[in-house]
N, C-alpha and C. Protein backbone atom coordinates (compact mmCIF):
# COMPACT_ATOMS: atom_id res chain seq x y z
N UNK A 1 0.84 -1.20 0.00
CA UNK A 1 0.00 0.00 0.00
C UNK A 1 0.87 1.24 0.00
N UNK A 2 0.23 2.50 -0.65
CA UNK A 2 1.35 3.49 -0.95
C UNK A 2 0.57 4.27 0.39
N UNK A 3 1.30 5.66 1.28
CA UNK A 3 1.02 6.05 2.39
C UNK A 3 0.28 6.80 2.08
N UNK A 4 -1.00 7.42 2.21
CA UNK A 4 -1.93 8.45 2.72
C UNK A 4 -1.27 9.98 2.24
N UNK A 5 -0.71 10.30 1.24
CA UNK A 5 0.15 11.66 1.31
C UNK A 5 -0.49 12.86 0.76
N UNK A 6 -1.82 12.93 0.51
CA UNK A 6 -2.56 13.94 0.70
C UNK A 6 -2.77 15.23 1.55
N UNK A 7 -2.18 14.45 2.96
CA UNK A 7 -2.43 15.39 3.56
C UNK A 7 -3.64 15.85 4.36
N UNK A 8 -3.78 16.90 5.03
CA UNK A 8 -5.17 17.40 5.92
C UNK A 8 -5.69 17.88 4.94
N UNK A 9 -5.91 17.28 3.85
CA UNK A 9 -6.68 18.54 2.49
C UNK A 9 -7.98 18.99 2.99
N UNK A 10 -8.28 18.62 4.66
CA UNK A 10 -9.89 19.75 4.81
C UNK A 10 -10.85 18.48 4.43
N UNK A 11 -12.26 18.92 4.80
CA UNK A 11 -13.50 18.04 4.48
C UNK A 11 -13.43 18.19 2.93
N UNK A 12 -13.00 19.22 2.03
CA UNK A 12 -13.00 19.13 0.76
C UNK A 12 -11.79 18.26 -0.17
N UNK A 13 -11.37 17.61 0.70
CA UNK A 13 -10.10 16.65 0.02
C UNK A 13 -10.53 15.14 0.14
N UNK A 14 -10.05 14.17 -0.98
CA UNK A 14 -10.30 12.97 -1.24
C UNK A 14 -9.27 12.55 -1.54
N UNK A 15 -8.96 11.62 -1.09
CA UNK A 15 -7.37 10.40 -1.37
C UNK A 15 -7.91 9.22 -1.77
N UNK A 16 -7.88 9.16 -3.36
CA UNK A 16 -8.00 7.87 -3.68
C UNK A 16 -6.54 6.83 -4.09
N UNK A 17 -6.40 6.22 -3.22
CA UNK A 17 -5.84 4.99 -3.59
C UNK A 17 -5.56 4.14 -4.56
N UNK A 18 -4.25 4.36 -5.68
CA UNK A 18 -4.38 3.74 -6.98
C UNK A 18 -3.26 2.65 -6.99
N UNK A 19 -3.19 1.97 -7.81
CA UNK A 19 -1.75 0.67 -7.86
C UNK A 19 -0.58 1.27 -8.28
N UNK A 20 0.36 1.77 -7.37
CA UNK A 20 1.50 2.16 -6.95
C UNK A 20 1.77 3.55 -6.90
N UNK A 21 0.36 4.41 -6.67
CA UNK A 21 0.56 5.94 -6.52
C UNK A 21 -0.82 6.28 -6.07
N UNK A 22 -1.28 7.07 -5.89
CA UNK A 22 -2.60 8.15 -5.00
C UNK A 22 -2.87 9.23 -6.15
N UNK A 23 -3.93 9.71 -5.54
CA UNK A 23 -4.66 10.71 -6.53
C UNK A 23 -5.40 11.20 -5.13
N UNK A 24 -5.05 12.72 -5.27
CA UNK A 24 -5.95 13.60 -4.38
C UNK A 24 -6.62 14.63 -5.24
N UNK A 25 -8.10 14.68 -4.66
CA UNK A 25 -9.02 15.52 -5.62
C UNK A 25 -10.13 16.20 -4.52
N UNK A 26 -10.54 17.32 -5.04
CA UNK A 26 -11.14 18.44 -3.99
C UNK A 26 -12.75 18.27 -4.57
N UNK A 27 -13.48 18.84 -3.69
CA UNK A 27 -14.73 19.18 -3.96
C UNK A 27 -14.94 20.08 -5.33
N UNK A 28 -16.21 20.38 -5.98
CA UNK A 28 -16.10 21.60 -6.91
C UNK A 28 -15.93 22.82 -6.54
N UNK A 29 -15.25 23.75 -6.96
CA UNK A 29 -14.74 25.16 -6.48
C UNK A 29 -13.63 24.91 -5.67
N UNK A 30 -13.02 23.78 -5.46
CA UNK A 30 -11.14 24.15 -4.91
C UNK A 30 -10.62 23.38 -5.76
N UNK A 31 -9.46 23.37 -5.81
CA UNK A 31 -8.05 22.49 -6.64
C UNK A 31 -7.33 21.95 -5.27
N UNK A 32 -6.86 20.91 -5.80
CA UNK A 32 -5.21 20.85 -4.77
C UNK A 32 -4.52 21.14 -4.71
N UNK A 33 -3.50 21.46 -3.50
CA UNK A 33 -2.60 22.15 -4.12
C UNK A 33 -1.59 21.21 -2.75
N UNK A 34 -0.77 20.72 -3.77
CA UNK A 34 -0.15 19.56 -3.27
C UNK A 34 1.37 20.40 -2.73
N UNK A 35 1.78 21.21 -2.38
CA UNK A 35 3.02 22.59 -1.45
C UNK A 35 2.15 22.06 -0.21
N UNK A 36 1.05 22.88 -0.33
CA UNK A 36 0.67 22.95 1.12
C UNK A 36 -0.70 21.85 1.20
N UNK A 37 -0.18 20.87 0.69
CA UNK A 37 -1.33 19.61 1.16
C UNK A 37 -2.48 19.59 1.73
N UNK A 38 -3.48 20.73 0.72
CA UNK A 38 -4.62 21.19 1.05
C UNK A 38 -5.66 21.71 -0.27
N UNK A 39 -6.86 21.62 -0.02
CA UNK A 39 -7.53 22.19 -0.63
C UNK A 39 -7.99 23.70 -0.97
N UNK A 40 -7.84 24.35 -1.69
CA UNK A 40 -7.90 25.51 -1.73
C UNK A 40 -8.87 26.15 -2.78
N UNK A 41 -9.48 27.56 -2.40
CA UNK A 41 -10.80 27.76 -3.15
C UNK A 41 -10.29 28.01 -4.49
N UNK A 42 -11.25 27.92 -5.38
CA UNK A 42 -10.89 28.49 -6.36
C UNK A 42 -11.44 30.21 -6.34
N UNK A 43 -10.81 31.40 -7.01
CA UNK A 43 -11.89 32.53 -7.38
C UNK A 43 -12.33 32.28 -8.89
N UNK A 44 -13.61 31.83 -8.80
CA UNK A 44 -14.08 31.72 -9.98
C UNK A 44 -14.50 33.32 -10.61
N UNK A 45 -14.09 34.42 -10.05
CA UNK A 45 -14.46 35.68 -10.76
C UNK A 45 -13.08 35.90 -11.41
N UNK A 46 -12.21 35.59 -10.92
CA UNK A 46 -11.04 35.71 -11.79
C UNK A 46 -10.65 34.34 -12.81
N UNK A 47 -11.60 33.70 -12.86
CA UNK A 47 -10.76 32.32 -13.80
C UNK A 47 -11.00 32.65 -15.00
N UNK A 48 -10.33 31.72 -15.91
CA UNK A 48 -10.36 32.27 -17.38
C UNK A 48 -11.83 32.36 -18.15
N UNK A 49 -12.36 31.16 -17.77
CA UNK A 49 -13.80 30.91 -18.27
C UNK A 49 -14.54 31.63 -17.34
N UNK A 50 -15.56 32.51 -17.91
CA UNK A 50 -16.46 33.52 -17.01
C UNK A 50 -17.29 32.69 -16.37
N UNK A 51 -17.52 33.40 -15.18
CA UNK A 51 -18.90 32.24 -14.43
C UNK A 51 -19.87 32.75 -14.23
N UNK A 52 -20.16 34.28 -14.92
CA UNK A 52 -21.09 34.90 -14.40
C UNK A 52 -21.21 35.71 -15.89
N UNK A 53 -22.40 36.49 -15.98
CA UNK A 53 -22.90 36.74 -17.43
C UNK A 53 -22.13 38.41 -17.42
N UNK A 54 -21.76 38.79 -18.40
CA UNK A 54 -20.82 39.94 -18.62
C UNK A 54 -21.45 41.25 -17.83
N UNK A 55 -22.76 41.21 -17.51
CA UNK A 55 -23.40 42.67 -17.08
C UNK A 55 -24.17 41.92 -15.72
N UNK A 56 -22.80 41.11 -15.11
CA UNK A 56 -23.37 40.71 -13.82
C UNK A 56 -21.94 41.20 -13.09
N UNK A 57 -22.60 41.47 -11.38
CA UNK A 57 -21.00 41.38 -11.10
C UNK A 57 -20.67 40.45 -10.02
N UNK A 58 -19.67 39.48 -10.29
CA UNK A 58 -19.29 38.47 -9.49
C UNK A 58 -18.21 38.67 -8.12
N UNK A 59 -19.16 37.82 -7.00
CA UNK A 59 -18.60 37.96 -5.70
C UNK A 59 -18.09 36.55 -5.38
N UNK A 60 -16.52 36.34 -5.31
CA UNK A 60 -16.20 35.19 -4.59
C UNK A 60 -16.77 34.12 -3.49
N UNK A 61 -17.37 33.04 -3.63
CA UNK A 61 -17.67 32.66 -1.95
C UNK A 61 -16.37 31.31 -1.39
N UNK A 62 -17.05 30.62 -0.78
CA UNK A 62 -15.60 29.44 -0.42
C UNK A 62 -16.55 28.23 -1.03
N UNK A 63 -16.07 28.07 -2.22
CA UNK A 63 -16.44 26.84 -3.11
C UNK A 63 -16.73 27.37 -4.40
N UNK A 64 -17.11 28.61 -4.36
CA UNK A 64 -18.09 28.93 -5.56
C UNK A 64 -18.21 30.74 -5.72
N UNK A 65 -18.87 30.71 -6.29
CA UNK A 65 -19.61 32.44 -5.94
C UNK A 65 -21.05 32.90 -6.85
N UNK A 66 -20.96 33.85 -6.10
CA UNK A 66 -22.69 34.27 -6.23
C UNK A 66 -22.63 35.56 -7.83
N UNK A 67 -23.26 35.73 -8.49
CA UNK A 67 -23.70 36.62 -9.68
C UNK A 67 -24.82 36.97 -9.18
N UNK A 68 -24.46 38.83 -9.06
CA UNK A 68 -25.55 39.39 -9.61
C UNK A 68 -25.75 40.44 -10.51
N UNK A 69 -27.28 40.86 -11.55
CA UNK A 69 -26.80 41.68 -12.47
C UNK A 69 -26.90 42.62 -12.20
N UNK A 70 -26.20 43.45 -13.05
CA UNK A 70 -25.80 44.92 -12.92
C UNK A 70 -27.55 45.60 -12.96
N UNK A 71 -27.64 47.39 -12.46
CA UNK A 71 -28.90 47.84 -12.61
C UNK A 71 -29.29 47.84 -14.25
N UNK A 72 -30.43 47.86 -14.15
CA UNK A 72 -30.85 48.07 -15.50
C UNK A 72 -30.94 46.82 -16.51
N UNK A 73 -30.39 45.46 -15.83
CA UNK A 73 -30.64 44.07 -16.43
C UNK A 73 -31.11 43.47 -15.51
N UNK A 74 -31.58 42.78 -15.86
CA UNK A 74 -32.69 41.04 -14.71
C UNK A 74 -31.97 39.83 -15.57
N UNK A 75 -32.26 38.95 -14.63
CA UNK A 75 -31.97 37.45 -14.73
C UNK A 75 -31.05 36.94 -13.36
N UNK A 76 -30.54 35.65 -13.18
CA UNK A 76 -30.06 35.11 -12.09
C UNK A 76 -28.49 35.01 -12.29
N UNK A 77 -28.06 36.29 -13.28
CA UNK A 77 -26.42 36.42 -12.70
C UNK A 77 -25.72 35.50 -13.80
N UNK A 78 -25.91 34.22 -14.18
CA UNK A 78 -25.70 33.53 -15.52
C UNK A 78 -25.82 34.01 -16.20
N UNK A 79 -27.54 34.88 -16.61
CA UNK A 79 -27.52 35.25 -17.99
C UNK A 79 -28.45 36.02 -17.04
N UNK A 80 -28.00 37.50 -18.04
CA UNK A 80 -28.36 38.64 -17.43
C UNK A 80 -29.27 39.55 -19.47
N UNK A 81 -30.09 39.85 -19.12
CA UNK A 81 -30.72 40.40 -19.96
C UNK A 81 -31.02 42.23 -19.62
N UNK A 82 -31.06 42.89 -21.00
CA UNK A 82 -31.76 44.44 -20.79
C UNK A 82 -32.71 44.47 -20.08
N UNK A 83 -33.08 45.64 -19.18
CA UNK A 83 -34.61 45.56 -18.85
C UNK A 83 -34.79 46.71 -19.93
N UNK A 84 -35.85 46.78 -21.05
CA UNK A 84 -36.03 47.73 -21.63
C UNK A 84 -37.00 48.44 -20.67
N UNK A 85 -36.56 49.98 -20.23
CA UNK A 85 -37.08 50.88 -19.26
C UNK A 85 -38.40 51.53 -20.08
N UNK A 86 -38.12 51.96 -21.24
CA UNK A 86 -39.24 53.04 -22.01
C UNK A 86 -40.46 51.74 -22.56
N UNK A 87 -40.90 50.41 -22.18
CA UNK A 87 -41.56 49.64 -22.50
C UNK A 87 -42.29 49.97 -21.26
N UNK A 88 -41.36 49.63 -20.12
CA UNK A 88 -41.68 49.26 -18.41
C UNK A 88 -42.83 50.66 -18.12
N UNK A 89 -42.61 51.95 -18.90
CA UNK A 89 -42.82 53.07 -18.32
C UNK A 89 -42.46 53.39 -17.19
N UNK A 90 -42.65 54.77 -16.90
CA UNK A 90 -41.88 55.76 -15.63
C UNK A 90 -40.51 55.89 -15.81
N UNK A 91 -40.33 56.02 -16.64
CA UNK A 91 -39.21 56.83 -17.43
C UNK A 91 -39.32 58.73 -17.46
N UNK A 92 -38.65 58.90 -17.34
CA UNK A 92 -39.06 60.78 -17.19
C UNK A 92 -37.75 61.34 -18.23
N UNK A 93 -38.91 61.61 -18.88
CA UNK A 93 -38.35 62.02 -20.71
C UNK A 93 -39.51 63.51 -20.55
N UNK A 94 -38.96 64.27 -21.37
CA UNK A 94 -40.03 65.56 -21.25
C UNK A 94 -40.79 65.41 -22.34
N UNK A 95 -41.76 65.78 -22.66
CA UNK A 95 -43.04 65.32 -23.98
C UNK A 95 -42.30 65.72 -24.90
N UNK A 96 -41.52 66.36 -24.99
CA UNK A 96 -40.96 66.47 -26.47
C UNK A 96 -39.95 65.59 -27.03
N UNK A 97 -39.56 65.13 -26.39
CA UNK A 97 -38.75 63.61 -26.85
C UNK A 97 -39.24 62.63 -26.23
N UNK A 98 -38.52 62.10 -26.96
CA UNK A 98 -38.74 59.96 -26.95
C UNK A 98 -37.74 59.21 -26.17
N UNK A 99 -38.40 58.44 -25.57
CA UNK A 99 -37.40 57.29 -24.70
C UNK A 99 -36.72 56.34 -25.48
N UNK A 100 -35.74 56.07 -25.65
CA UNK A 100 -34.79 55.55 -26.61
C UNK A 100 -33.88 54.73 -25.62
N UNK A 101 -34.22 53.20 -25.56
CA UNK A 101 -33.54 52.21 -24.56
C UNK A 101 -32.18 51.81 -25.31
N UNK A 102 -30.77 52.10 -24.25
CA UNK A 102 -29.91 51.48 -23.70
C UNK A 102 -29.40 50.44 -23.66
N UNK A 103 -27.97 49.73 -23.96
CA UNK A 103 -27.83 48.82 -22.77
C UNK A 103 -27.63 49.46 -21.20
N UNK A 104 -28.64 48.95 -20.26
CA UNK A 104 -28.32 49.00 -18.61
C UNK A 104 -29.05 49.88 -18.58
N UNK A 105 -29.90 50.72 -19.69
CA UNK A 105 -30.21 52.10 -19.30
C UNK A 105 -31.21 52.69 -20.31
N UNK A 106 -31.44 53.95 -20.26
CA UNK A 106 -32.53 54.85 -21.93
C UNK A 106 -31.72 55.87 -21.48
N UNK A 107 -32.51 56.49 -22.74
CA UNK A 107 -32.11 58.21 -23.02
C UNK A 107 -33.32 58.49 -23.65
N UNK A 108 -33.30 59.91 -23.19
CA UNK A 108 -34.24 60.67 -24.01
C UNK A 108 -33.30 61.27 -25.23
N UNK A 109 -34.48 60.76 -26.03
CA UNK A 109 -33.84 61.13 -27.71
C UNK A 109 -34.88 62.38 -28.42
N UNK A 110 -34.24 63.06 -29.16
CA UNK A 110 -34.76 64.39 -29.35
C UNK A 110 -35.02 63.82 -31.07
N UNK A 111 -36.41 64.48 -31.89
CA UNK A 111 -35.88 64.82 -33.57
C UNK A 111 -34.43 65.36 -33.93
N UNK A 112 -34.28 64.71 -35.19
CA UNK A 112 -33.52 65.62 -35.82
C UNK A 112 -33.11 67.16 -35.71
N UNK A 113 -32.28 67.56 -35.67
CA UNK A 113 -32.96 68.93 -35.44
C UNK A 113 -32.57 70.22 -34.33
N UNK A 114 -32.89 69.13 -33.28
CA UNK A 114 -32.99 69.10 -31.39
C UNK A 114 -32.22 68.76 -30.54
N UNK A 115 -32.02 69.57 -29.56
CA UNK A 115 -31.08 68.34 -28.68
C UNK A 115 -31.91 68.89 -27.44
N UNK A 116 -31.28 67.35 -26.67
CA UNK A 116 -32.26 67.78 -25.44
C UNK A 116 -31.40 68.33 -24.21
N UNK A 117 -31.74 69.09 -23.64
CA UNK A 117 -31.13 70.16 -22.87
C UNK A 117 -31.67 69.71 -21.25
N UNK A 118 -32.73 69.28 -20.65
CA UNK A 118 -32.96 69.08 -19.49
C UNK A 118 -34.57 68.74 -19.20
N UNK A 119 -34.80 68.04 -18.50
CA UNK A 119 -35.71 67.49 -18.04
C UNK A 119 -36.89 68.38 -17.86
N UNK A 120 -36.78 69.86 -17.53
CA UNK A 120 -37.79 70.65 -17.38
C UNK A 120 -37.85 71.28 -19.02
N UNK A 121 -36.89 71.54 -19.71
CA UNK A 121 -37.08 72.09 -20.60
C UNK A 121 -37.24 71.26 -22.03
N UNK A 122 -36.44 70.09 -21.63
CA UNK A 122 -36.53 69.13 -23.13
C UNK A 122 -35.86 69.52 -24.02
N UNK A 123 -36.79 69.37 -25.19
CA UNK A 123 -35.72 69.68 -26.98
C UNK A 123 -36.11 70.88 -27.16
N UNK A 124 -34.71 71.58 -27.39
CA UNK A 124 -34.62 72.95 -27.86
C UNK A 124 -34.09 72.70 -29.25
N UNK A 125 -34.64 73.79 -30.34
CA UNK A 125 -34.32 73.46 -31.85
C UNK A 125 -32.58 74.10 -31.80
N UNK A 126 -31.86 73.26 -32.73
CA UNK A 126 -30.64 73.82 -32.89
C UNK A 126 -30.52 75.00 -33.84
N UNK A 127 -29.69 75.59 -33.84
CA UNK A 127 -29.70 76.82 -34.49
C UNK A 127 -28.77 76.33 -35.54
N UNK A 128 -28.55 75.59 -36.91
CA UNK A 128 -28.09 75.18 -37.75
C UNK A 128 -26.66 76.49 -38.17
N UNK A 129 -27.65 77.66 -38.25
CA UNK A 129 -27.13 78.87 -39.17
C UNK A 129 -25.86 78.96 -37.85
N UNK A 130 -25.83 79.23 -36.58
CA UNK A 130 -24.92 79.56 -36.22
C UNK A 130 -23.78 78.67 -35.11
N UNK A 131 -24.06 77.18 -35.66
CA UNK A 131 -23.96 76.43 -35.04
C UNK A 131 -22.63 75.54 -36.36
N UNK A 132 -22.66 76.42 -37.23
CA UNK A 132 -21.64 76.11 -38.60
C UNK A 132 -21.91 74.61 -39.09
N UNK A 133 -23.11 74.02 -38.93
CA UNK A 133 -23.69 72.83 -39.19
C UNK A 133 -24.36 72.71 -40.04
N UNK A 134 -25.02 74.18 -41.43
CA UNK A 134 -25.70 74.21 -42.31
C UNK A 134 -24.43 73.78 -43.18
N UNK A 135 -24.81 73.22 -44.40
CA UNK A 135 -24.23 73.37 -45.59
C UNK A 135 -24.51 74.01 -46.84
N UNK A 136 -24.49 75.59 -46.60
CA UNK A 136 -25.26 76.68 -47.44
C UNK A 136 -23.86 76.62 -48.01
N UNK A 137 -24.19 77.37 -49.50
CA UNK A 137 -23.33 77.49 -50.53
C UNK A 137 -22.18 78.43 -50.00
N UNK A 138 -21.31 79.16 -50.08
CA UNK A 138 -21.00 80.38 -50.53
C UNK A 138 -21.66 81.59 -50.72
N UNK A 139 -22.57 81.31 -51.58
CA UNK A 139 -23.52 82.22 -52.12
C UNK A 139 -24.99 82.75 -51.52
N UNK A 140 -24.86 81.60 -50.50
CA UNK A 140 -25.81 81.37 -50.22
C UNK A 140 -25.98 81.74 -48.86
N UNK A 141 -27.52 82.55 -48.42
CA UNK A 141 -27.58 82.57 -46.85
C UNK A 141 -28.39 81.56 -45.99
N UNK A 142 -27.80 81.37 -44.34
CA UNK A 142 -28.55 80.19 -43.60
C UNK A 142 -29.70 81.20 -43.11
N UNK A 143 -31.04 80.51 -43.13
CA UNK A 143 -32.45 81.11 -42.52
C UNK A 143 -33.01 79.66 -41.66
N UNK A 144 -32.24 79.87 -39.86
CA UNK A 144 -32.87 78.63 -39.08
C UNK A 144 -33.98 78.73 -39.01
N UNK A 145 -34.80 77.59 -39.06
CA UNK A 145 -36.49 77.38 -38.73
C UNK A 145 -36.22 75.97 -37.94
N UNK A 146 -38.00 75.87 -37.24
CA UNK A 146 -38.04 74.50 -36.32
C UNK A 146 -37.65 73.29 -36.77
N UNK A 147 -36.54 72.99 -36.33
CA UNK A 147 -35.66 71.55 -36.30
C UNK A 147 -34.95 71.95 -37.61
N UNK A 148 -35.12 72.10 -38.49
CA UNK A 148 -34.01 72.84 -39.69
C UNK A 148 -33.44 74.02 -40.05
N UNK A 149 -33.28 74.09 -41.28
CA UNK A 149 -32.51 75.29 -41.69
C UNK A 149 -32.87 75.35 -43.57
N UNK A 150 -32.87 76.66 -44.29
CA UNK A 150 -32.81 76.47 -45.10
C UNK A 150 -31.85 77.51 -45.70
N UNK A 151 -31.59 77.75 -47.41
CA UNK A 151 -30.53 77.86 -47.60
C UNK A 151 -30.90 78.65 -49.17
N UNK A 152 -30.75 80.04 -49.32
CA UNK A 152 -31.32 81.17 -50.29
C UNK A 152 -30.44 82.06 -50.57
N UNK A 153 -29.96 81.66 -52.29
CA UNK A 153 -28.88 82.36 -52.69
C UNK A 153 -29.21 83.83 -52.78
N UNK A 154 -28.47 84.39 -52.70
CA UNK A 154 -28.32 86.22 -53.00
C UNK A 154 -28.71 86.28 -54.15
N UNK A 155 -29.34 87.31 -54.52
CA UNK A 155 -29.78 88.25 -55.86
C UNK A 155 -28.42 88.97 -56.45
N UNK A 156 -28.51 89.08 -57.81
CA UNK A 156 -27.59 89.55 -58.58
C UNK A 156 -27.07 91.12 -57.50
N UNK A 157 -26.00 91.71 -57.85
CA UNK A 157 -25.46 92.45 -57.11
C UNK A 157 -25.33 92.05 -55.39
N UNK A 158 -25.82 91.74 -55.11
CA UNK A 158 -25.72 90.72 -53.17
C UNK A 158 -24.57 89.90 -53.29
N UNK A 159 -24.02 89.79 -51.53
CA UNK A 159 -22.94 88.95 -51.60
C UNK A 159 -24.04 88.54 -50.23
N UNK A 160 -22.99 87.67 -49.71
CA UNK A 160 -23.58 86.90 -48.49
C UNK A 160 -22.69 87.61 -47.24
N UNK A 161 -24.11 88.58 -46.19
CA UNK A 161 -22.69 89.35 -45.44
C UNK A 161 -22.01 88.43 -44.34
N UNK A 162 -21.39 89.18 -43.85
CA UNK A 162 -20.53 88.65 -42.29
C UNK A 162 -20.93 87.69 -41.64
N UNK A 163 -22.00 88.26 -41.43
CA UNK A 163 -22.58 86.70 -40.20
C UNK A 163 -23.36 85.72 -40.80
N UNK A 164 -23.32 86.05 -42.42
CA UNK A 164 -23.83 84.41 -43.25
C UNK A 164 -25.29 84.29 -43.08
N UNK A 165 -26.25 85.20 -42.30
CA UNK A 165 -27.49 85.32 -41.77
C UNK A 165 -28.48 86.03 -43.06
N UNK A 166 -27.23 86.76 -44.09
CA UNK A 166 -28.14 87.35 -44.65
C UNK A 166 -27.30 87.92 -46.21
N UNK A 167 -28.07 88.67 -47.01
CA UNK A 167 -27.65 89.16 -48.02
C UNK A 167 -27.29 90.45 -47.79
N UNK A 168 -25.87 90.78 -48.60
CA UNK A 168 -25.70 92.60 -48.45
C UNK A 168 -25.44 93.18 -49.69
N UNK A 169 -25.72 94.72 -50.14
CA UNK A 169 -25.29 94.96 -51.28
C UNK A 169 -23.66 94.81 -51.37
N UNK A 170 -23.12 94.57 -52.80
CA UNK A 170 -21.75 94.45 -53.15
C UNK A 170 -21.13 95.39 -53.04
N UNK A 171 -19.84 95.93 -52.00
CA UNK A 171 -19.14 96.92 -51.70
C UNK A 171 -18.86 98.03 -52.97
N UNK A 172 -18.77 99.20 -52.62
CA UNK A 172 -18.30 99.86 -53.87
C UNK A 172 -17.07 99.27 -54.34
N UNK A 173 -16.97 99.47 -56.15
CA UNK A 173 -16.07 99.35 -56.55
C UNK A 173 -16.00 97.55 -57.13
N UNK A 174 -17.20 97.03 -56.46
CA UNK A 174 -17.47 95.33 -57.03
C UNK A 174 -18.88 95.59 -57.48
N UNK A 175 -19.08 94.26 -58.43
CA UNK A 175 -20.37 93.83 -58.94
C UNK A 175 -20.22 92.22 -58.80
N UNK A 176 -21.48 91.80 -58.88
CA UNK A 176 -21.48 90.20 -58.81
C UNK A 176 -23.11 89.74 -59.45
N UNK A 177 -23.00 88.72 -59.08
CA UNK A 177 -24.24 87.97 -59.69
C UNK A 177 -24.33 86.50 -59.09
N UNK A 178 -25.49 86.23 -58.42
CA UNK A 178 -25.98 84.94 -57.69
C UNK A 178 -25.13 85.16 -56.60
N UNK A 179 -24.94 85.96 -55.77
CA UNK A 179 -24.18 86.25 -54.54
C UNK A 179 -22.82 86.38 -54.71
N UNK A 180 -22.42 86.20 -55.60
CA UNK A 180 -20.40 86.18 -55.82
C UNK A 180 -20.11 88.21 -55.54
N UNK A 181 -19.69 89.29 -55.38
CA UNK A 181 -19.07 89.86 -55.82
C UNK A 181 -17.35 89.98 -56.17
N UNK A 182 -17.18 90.47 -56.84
CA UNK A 182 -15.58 90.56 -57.46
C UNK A 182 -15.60 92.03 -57.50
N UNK A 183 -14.22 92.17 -57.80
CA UNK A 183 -14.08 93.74 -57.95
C UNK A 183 -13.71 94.14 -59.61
N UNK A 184 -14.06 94.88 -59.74
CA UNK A 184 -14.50 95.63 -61.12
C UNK A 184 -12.95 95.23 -62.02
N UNK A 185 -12.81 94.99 -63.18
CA UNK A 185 -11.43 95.53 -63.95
C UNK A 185 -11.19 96.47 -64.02
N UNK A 186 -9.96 97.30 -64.41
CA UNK A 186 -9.88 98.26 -64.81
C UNK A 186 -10.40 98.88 -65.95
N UNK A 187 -10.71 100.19 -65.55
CA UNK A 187 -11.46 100.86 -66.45
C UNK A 187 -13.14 100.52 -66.20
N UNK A 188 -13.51 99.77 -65.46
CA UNK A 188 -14.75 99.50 -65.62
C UNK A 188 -15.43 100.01 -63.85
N UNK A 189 -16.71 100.24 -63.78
CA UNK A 189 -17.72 100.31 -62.72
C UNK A 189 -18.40 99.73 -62.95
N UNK A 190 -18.90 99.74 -61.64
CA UNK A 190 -20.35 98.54 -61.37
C UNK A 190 -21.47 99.43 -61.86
N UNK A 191 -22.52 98.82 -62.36
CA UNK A 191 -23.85 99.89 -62.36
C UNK A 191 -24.47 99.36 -60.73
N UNK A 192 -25.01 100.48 -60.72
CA UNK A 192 -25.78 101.18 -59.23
C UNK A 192 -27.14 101.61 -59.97
């Protein structure tokens, strides 16, 4: 018979007896660890294979450990699912936007257009024209309206002034056409 060399491996250790050597083996959730001739836990939150579902968060115990999911998902820690919130209602979105679910979570989502600024106030329209987010020509001036913008070339002699808001006549000494001005050649004036 070969000697007992397992060790005190604890109530979680087993010495089986083989023909001309032993085999020691632990309960589930420890290993052996044959240095210190004992059973020892495993942390299954740190092992390679996950033991708990990705939007759970895992707590070590002595054998095993417990999963639970993160806010905003249900299930038993294995498998953890969305709770879609804007289905559930009592969500607090302001009437002018929409509840727009998350993972773990929603948002209030605004139109096109909008962004949402706060719970008492909601979607405020963006100002396209001064927000350098229109794509008006050159030639062309930005006129913001609700949730858009639109976009109206200058009249012959008009350029597009300074703040892009609007049309101005062409400085002395230029003429233009469809919003361009240039300055005159020589020898020549603009008609006025």
């Amino acid at each position: 018979t070969v000697d007992d060399t397992c060790g005190d491996g604890g109530a979680m250790a087993l010495c089986t007896n083989t023909e001309g050597s032993f085999e020691c083996t632990c309960d589930d959730g420890y290993v052996y660890d044959a240095t210190s001739t004992s059973c020892e836990d495993i942390d299954e939150c740190t092992a390679p294979v996950e033991f708990c579902d990705p939007n759970a968060e895992c707590t070590n115990t002595e054998g095993s450990a417990e999963c639970a999911c993160l806010a905003g998902f249900e299930g038993d820690g294995s498998t953890c699912t969305g709770i879609d919130e804007c289905t559930l209602g009592g969500v607090e979105c302001h009437e002018s936007s929409s509840c727009s679910n998350i993972p773990g979570s929603y948002e209030c989502a605004c139109a096109e257009g909008f962004a949402y600024t706060s719970l008492e106030v909601g979607c405020e329209d963006i100002d396209e024209c001064t927000t350098a987010s229109s794509d008006c020509a050159s030639n062309e001036y930005c006129t913001n309206s609700e949730g858009s913008f639109t976009c109206t070339a200058c009249l012959d002699g008009q350029e597009v002034g300074g703040d892009s808001l609007s049309c101005v006549p062409c400085a002395a000494g230029t003429a233009g056409t469809a919003g361009n001005c240039t300055a005159c050649d020589d020898g020549y004036t603009a008609n006025e």
